[in-house]
Structure formats: C-alpha cells, structure tokens
Protein backbone atom coordinates (compact mmCIF):
# COMPACT_ATOMS: atom_id res chain seq x y z
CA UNK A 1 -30.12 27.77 15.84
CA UNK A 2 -33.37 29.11 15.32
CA UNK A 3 -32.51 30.20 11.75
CA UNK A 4 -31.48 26.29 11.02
CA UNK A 5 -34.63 25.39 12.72
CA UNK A 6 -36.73 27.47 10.52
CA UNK A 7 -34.94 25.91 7.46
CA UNK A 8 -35.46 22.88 8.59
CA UNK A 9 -39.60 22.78 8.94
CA UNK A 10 -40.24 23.59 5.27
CA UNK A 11 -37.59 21.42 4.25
CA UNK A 12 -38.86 18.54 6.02
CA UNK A 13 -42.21 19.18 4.92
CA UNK A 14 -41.27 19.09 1.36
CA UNK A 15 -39.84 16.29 1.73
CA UNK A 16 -42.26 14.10 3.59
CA UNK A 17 -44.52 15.33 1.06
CA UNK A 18 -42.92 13.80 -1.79
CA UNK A 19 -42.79 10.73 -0.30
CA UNK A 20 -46.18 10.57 0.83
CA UNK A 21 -47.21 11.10 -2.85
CA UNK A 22 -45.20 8.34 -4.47
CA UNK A 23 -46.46 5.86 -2.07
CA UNK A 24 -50.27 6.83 -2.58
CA UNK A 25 -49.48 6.36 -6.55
CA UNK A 26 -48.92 2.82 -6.97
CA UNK A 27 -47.82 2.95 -10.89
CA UNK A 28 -44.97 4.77 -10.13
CA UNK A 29 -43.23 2.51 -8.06
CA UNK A 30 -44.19 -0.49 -10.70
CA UNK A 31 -42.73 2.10 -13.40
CA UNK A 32 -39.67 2.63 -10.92
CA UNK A 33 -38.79 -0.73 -10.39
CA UNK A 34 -40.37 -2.90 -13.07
CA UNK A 35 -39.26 -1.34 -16.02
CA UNK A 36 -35.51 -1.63 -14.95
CA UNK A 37 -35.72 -5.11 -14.15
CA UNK A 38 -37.52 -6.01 -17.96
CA UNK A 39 -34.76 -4.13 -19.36
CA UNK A 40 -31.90 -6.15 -16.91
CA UNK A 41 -33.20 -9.17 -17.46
CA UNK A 42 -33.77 -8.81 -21.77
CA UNK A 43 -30.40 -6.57 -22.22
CA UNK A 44 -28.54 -9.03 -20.12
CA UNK A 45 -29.84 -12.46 -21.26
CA UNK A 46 -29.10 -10.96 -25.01
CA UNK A 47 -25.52 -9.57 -24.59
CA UNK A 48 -24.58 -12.42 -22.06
CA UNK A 49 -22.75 -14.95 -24.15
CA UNK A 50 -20.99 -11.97 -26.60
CA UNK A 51 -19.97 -10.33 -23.42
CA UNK A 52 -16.01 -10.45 -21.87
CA UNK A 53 -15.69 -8.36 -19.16
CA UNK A 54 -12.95 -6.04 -20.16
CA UNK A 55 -11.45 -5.68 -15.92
CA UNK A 56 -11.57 -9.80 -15.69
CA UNK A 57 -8.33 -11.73 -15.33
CA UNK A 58 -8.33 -13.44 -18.47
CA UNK A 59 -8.63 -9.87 -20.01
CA UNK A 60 -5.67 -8.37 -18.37
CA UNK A 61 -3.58 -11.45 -18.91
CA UNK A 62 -3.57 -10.64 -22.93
CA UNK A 63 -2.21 -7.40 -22.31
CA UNK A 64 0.15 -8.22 -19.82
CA UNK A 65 3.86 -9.03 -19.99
CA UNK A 66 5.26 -11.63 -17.71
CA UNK A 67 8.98 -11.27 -15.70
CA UNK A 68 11.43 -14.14 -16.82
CA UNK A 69 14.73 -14.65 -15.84
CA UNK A 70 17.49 -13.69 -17.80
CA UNK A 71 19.97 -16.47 -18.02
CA UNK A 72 22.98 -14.02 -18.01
CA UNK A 73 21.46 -12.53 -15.03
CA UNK A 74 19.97 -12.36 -11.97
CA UNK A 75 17.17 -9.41 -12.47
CA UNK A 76 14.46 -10.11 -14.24
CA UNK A 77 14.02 -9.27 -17.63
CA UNK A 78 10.56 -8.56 -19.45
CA UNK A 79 9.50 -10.91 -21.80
CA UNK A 80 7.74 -10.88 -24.83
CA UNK A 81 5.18 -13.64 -24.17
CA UNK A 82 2.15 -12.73 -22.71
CA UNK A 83 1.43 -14.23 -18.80
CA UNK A 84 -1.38 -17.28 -19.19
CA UNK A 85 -4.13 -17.65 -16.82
CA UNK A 86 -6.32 -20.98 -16.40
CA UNK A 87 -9.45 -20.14 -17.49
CA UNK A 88 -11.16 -22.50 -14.18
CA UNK A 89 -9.29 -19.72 -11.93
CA UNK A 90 -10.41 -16.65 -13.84
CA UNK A 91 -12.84 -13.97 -12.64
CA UNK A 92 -15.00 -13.51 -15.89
CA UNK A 93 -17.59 -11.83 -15.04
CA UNK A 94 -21.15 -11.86 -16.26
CA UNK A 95 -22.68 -9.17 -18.73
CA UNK A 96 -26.07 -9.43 -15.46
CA UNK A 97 -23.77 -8.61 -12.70
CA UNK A 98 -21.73 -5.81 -15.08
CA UNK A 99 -25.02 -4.52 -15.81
CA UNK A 100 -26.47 -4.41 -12.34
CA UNK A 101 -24.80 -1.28 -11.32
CA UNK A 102 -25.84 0.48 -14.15
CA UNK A 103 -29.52 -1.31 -13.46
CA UNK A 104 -29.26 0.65 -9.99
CA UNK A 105 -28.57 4.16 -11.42
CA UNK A 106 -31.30 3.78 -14.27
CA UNK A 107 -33.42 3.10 -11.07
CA UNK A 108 -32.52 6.57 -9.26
CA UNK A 109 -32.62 8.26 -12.82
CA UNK A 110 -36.19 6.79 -13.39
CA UNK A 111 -37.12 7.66 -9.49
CA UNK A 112 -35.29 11.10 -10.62
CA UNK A 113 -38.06 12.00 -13.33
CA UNK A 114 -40.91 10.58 -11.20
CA UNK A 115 -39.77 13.25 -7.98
CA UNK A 116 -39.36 16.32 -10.45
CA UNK A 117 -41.99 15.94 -12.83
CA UNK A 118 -43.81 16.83 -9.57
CA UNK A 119 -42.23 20.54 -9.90
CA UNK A 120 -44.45 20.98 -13.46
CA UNK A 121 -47.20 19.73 -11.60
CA UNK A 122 -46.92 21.84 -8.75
CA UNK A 123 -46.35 25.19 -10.91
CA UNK A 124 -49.71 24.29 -13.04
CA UNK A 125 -51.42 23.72 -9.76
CA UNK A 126 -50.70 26.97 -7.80
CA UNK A 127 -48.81 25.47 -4.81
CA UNK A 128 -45.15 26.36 -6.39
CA UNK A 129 -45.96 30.04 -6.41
CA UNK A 130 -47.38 29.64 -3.17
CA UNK A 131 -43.83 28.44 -1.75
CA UNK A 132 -42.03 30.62 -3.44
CA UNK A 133 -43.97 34.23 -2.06
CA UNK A 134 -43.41 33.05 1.48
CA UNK A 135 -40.93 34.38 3.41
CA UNK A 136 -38.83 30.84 2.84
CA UNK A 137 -35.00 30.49 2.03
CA UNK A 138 -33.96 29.94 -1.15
CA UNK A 139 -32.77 26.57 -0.44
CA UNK A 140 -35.75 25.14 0.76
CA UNK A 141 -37.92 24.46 -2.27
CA UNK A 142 -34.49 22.69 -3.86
CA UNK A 143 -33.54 20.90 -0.77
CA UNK A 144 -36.72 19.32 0.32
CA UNK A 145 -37.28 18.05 -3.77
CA UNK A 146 -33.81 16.74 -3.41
CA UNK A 147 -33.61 15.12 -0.31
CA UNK A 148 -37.21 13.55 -1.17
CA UNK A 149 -35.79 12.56 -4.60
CA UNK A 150 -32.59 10.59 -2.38
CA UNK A 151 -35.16 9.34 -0.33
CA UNK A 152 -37.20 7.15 -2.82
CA UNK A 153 -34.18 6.52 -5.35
CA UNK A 154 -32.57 4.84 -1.90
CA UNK A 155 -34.68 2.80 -0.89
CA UNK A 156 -36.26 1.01 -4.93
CA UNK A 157 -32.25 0.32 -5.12
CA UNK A 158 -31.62 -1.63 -1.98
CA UNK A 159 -35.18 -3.17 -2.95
CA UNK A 160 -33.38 -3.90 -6.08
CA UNK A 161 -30.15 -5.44 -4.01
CA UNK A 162 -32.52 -7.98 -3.08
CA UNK A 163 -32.02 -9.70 -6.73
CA UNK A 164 -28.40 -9.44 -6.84
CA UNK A 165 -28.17 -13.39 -6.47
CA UNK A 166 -29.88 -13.69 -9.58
CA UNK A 167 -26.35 -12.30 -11.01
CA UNK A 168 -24.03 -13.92 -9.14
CA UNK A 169 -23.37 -10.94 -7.05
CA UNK A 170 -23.17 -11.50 -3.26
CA UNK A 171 -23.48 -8.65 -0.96
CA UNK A 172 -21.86 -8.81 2.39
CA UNK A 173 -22.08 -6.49 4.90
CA UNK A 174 -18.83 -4.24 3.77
CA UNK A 175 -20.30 -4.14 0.44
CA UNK A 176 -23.49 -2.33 1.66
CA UNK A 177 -21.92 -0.28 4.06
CA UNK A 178 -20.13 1.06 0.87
CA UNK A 179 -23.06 0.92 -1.45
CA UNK A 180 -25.19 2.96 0.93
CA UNK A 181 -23.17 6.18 0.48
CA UNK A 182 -22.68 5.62 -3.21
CA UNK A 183 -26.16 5.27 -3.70
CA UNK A 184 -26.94 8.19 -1.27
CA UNK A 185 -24.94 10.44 -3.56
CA UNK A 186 -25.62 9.09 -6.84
CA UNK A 187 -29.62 9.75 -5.91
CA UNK A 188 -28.63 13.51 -4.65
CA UNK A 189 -26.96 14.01 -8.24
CA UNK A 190 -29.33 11.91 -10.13
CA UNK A 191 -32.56 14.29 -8.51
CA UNK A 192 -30.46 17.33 -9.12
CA UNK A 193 -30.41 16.93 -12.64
CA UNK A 194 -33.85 16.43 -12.78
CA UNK A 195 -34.79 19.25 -10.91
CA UNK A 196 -32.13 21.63 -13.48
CA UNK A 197 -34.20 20.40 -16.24
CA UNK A 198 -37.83 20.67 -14.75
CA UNK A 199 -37.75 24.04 -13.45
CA UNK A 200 -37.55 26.11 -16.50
CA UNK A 201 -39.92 23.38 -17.73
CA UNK A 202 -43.88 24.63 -18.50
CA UNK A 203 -45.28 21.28 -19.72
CA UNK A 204 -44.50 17.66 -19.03
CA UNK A 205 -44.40 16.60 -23.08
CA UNK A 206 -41.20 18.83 -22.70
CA UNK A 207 -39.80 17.51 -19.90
CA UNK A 208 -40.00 14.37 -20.82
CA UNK A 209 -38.13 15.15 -24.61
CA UNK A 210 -35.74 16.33 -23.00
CA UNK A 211 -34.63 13.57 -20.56
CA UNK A 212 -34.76 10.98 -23.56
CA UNK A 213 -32.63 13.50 -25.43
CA UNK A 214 -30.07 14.32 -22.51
CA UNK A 215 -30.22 12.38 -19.15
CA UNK A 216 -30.45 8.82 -21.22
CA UNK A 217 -27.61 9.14 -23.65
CA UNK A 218 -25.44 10.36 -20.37
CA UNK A 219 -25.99 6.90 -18.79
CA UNK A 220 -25.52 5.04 -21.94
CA UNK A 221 -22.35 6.54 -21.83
CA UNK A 222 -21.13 6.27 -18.10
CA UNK A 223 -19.98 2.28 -18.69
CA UNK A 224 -23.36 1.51 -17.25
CA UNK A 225 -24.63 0.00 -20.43
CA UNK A 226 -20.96 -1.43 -22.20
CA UNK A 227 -17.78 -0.74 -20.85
CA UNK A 228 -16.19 2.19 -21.95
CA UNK A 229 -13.12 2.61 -24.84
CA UNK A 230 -9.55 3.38 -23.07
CA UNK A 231 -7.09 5.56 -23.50
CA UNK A 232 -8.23 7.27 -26.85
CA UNK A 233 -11.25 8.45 -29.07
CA UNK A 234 -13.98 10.55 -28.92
CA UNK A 235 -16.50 7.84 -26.15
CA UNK A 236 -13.49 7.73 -24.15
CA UNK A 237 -13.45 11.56 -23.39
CA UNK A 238 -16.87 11.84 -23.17
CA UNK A 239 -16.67 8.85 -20.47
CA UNK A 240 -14.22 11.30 -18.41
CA UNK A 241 -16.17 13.96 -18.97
CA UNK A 242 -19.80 12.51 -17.97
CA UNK A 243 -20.47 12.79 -14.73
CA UNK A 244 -22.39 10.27 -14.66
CA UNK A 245 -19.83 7.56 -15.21
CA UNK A 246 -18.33 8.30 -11.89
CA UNK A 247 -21.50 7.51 -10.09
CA UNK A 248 -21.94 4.39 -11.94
CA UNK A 249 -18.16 3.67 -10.87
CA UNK A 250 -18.52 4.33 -6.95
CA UNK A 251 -21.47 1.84 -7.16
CA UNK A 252 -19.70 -0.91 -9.10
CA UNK A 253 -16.79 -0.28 -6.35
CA UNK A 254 -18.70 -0.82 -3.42
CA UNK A 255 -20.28 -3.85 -4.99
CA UNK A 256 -16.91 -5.28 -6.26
CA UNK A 257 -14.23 -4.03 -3.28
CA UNK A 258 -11.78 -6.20 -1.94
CA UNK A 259 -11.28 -8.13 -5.62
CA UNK A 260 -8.66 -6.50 -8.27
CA UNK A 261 -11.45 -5.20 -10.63
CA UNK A 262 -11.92 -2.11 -7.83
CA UNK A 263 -9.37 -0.67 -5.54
CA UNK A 264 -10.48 2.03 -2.33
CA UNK A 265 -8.71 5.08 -3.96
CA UNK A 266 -10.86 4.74 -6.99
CA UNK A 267 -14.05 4.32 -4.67
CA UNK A 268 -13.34 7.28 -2.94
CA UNK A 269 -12.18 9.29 -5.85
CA UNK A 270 -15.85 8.22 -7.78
CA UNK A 271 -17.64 9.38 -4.63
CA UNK A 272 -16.00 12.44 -4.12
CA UNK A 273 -16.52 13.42 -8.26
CA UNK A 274 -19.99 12.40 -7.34
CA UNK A 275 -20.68 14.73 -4.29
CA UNK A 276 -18.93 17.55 -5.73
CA UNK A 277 -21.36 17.44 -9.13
CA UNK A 278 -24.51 17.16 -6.76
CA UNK A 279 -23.24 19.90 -5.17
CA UNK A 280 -22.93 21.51 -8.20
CA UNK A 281 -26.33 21.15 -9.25
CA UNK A 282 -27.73 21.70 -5.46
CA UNK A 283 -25.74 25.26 -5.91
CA UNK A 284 -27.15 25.73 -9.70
CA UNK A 285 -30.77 24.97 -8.63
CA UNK A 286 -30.57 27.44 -5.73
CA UNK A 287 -29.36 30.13 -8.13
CA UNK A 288 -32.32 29.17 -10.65
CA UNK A 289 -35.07 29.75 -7.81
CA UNK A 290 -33.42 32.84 -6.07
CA UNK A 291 -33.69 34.15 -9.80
CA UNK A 292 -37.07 33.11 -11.26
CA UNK A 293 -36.84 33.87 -14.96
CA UNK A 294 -38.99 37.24 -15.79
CA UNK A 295 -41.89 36.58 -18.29
C-alpha cells in the first residue's frame, strides 16, 4: 500500500503539472482546437459532394446479391441482379460526419505533441534530470506525462462533441458512454507515441520533423482522412497494420452503434487493439527511461 502510495504522489504531481501548464498557455489550446476545426470544416466542405460513403446502404446494395425464388423450387436461389434500395431510405452519409472521427483523433494527436514537446523542454531546463536522480520508479516520469497527455486530449474532444450537429451527427447518451472509453484510450496511445518520439529527442526542430514525417502519414492512413481500400493492395495492409486505424475505428463505433455501419464486436475488438498498443508504448517508454541512452 505504501509502495502504491509513493507511486502515486509523483505521478499525480506530474500530472497536475501538465495540466496546469496548458491552461496558463492560451495558444495552445487555440492551436489544439482551432486548427482541427479549419481543417474539418475546408477538407469537408471540399470533398463533400465527390464523397459516397463506402459502409452506406446504397453502397452495399451494388455489391449485394438478392434471394429470389426459384420457380422449380421452394429454397431460394441467388440471383444475379443486384438488390435496389430507394435512395429517400438510404443512410448516405456525409464526407463532415465521416470525417469527424478522424477530426477527434487529429485533436488528441495535436494535444499529443503539445504534452510531449514539454519532455525537450524539461531536459533543456534541468527539471528532467532532476526527476530522474530521485529515488522515483521508473514508471512515474512516463505515467504522469501520459495520464496528463489523456487528460487534455479528453476533454478538447468532448469540447469538440459539442459541434457534432453541425454534421448531422447526434450524440445520445449510449453514444458517449461509448465514446468516453474510446477516446480515453485513443489519448493514452496517441500521448504514448509522442512521448517514444520525444525522449531520445534533443531539440524541438527535430521533434517536430519527425511527427510530420511519421505520426501524420499514420492518421492519413487509419480511414480517418478517406476510407480505406478492401481486401487487397499495398494501403489496405498498411490500414491493418496501423495502429492507428483501430483507434479511429472504436471512435467511429461509439459514434455510429446501434446502425449497420458498426456492430459491438468490432467496437470492442478496436478498443481492445487500442489498449493493448498503449500498453505497448506505456511498456516501451518505461524501458527507454529505466535505460537512459549513455552519451
């Protein structure tokens, strides 16, 4: 008890710390927030009319094949027409509310650089070396810039929520009782891999090259931005593969559960992908700071 205890204080000091110092720097939360909502608002006003959402009714009626019955039998036979679906009925859905989910994760990734730029910082300034000297667990330097990370990513989304009638996206009470874990996660995984790539970091030029270079094209490709190919070529593995996509999918589930484009078992299969990678990267990160690199 006293051992958790111990964890605990640091942990939570971290943590309240981080949040304390986004809130005393206002341009960060207009860079958090704004800057998502420009691109939501241009992106999705200019792919709107081109867009067909590829999990809407009318799109799954061209690919599927309607049961007739054979007049020499009772059973049903497949046919080769395709099944027809009045247009007034369908669920077409619009390029805004596709692209809110992904709106919410660029959010926590933007949130995500914000939180772990602050590692640089504090190695330049003295107070990281300071942490790390003290008789302090492994796990509390990580932790504490994680959970603050969750923290602030958390709470700009459900800010965000607040314009999700501005896509024709209602959100009842289920739906945030289901968003609220994916988001929870998707902010633990999202500050994870911006701690991975700020540690070894010395300068903030770098740090910044390399999130354009490798945490942007990973949620251009997680369906956030266009729906992803299926079944074959090379943007449909790397779809499977990015574990990003799966966060972006437990978020569009929440939002869109109880219609046919989502189903629970692929909810709870995207969370649980989710939570295992920011374990992953909780795990990776405590490795990195039990083993500072020798200069």
């Amino acid at each position: 008890m006293k051992s958790v205890t111990f964890l605990w204080i640091p942990v939570r000091a971290l943590w309240w710390r981080d949040v304390i110092r986004f809130l005393r720097q206002r341009n960060r939360i207009i860079g958090a927030l704004a800057t998502p909502l420009v691109f939501w608002l241009l992106v999705g006003s200019g792919f709107g009319p081109s867009f067909q959402n590829p999990l809407s009714q009318s799109a799954i009626a061209t690919n599927y094949v309607a049961p007739t019955l054979d007049s020499s039998s009772a059973s049903p036979s497949l046919a080769s027409a395709p099944l027809t679906i009045d247009s007034s009925k369908s669920d077409n859905q619009s390029y805004l509310a596709y692209f809110f989910p992904g709106i919410l994760l660029l959010i926590m990734l933007f949130t995500a650089i914000f939180s772990t730029i602050s590692v640089i910082e504090d190695r330049r300034e003295g107070f990281l070396q300071g942490a790390l000297v003290a008789p302090l667990s492994p796990a509390v330097i990580p932790l504490g810039k994680f959970l603050g990370g969750t923290t602030l990513a958390v709470l700009q989304a459900l800010f965000f929520c607040l314009l999700a009638p501005l896509a024709g996206i209602h959100l009842g009470g289920i739906q945030l009782l289901l968003l609220l874990p994916a988001l929870i996660l998707a902010g633990f995984s999202m500050t994870g891999l911006g701690f991975l790539v700020a540690w070894p970091m010395d300068s903030t030029q770098g740090f910044h090259a390399i999130m354009n270079i490798f945490l942007m094209p990973l949620w251009m490709m997680s369906g956030a931005l266009f729906p992803m190919p299926n079944g074959s070529g090379w943007l449909y593995y790397v779809g499977q593969l990015n574990p990003v996509s799966y966060c972006v999918s437990s978020i569009r589930d929440a939002i869109t559960i109880g219609t046919m484009n989502s189903s629970w078992a692929h909810y709870e299969f995207s969370l649980v992908i989710t939570a295992l990678f920011g374990a992953l990267t909780f795990a990776v990160s405590v490795y990195l700071v039990a083993h500072p690199k020798k200069k």
